[in-house]
C-alpha atoms as a PDB file:
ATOM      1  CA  UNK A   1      -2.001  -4.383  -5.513  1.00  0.00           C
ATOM      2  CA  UNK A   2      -0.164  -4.645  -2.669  1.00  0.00           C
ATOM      3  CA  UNK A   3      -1.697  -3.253   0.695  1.00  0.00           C
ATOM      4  CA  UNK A   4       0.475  -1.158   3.103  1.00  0.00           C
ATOM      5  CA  UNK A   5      -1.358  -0.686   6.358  1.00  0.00           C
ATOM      6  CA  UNK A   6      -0.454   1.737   9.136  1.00  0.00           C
ATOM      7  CA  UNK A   7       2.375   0.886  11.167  1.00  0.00           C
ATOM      8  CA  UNK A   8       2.042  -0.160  14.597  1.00  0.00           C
ATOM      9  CA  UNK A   9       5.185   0.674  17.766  1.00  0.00           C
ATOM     10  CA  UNK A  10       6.162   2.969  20.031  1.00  0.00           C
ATOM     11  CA  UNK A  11       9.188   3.606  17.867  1.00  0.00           C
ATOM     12  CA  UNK A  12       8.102   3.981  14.777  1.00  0.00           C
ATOM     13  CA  UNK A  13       9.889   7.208  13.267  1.00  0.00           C
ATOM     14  CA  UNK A  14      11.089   8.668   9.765  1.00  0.00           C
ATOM     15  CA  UNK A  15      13.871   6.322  10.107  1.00  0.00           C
ATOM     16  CA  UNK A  16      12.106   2.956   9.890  1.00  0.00           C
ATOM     17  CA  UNK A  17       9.218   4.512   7.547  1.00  0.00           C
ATOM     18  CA  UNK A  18      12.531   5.090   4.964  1.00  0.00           C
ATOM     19  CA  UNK A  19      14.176   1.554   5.241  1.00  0.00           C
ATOM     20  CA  UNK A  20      10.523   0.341   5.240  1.00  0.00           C
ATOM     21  CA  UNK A  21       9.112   2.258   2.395  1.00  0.00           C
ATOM     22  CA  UNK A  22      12.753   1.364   0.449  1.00  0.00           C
ATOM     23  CA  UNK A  23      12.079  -2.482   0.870  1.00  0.00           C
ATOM     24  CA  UNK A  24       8.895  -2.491   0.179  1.00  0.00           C
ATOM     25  CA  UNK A  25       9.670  -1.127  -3.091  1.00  0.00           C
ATOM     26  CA  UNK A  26      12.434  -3.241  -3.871  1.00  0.00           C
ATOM     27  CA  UNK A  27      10.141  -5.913  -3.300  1.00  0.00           C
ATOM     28  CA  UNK A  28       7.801  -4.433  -5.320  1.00  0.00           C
ATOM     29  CA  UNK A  29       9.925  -3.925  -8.084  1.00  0.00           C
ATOM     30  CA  UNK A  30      11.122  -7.505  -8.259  1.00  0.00           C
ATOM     31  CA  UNK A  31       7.956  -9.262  -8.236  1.00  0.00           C
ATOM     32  CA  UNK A  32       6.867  -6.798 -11.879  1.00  0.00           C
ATOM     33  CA  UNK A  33       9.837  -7.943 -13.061  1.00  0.00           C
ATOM     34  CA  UNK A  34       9.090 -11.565 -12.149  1.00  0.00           C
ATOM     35  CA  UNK A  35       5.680 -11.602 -13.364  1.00  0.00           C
ATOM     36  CA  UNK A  36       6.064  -8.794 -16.689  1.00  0.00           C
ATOM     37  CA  UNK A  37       3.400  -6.433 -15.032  1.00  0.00           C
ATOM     38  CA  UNK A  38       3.072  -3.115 -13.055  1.00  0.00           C
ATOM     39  CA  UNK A  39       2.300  -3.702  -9.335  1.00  0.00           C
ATOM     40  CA  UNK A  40       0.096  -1.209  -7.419  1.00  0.00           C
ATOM     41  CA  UNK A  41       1.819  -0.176  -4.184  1.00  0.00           C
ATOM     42  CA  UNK A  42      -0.923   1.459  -1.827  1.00  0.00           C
ATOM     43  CA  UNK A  43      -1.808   3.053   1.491  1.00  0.00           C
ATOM     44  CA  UNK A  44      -5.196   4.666   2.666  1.00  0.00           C
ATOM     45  CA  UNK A  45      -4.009   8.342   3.519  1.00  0.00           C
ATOM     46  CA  UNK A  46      -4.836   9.389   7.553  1.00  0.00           C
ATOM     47  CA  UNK A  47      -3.317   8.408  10.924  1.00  0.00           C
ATOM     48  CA  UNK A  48       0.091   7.410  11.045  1.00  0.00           C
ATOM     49  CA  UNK A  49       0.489   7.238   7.275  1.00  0.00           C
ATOM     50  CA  UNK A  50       1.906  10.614   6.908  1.00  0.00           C
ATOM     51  CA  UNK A  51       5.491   8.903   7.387  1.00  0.00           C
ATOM     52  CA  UNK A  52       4.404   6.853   4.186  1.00  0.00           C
ATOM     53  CA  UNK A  53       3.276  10.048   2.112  1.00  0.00           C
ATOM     54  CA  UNK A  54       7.172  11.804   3.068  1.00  0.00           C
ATOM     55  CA  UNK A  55       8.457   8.871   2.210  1.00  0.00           C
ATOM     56  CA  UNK A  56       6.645   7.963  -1.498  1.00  0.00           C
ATOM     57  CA  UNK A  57       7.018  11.869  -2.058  1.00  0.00           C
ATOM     58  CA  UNK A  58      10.302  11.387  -1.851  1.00  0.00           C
ATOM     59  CA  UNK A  59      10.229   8.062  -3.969  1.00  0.00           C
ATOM     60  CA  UNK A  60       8.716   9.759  -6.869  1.00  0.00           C
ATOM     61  CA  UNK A  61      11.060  13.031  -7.126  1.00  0.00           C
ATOM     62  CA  UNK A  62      13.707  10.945  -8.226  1.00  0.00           C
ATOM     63  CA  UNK A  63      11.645   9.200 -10.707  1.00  0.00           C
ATOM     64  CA  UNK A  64      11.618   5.579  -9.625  1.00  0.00           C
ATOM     65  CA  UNK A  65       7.728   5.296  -9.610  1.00  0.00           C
ATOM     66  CA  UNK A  66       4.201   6.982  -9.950  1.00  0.00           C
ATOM     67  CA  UNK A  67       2.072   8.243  -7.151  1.00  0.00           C
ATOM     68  CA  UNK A  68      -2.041   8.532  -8.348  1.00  0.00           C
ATOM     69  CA  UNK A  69      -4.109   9.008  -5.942  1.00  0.00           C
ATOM     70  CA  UNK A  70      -7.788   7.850  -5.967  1.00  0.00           C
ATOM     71  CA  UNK A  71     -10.752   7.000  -4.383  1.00  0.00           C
ATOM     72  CA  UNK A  72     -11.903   3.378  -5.203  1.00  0.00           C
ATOM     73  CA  UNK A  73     -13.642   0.437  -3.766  1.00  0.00           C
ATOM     74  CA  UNK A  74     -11.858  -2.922  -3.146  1.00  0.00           C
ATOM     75  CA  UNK A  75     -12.675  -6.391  -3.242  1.00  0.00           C
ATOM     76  CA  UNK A  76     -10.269  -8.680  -0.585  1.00  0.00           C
ATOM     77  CA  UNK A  77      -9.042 -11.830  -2.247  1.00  0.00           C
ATOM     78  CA  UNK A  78     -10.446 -15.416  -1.216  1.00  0.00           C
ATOM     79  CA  UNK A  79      -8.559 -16.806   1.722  1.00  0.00           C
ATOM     80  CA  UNK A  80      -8.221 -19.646   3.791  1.00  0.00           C
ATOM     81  CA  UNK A  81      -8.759 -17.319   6.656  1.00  0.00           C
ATOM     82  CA  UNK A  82     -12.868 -16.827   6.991  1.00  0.00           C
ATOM     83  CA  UNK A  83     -12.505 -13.297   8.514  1.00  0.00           C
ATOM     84  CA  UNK A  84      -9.977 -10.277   7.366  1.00  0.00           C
ATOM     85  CA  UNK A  85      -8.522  -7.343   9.428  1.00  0.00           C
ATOM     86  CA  UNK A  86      -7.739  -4.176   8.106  1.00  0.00           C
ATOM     87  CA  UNK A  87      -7.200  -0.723  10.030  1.00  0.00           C
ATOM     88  CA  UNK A  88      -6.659   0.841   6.784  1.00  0.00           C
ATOM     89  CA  UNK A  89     -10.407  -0.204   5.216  1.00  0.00           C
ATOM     90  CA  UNK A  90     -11.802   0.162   8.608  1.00  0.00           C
ATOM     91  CA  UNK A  91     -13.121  -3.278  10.289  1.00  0.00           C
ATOM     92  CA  UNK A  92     -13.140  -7.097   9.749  1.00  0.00           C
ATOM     93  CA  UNK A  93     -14.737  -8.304   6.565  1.00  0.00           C
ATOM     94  CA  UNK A  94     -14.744 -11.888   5.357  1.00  0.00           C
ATOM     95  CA  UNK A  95     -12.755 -13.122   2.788  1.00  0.00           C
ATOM     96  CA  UNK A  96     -13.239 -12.078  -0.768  1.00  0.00           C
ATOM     97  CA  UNK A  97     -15.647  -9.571   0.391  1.00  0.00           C
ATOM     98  CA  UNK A  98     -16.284  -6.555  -1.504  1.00  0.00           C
ATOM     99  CA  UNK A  99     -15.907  -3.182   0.462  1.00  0.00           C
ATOM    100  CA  UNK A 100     -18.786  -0.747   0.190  1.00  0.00           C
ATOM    101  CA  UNK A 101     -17.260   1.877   1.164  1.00  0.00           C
ATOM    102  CA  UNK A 102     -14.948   3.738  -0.914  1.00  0.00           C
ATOM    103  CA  UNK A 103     -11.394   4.231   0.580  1.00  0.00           C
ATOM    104  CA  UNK A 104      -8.962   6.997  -0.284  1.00  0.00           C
ATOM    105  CA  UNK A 105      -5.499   5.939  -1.786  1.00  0.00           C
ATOM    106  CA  UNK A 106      -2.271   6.511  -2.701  1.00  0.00           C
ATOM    107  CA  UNK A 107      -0.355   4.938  -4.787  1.00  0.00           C
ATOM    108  CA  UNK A 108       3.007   4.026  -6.391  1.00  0.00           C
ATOM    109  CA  UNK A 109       3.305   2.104  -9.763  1.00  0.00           C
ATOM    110  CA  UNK A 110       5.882   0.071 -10.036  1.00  0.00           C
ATOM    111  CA  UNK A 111       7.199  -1.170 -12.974  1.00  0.00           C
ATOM    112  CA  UNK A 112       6.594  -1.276 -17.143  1.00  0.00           C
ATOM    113  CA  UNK A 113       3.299  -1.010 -18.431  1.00  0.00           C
END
């Protein structure tokens, strides 16, 4: 799965969310196809993520993915970094920690199960 978090600028609009979301996607799509497997696109819903939830509406009206939405809890992968940041999960948790607290998601499927 593959993490959005919320955007960060001054000048963050619809515009960039679009051309964002779009890439994001593409690069989504190419790594399934790369590796034979779906890839979970997410975001946790809130704050400035509303551009995201236009934007992956949008996405799935024209049928090029999936949007579930779920509440789950997550464990980080092992790093070489000792500490993680995340504003979407809410603090700084070490690597491969598992997060206590469920978090509300969205997400896209991308790919062919």
């Amino acid at each position: 799965m593959l993490l959005l978090e919320a955007p960060y600028g001054q000048v963050w609009n619809r515009d960039y969310a679009r051309l964002f979301i779009g890439h994001v996607i593409k690069k989504a799509a190419d790594l399934a196809e790369e590796q034979g497997k779906i890839v979970y696109l997410g975001y946790c819903t809130g704050g400035k993520n509303e551009f995201y939830d236009e934007e992956f509406k949008k996405v799935v009206k024209i049928g090029e993915a999936k949007i579930y939405r779920n509440t789950i809890q997550i464990q980080l992968p092992e790093s070489t970094n000792h500490w993680e940041y995340s504003d979407s999960l809410g603090g700084k948790y070490r690597s491969g920690s598992k997060i206590k607290k469920k978090t509300d998601l969205r997400l896209l499927v991308v790919g062919e199960d």
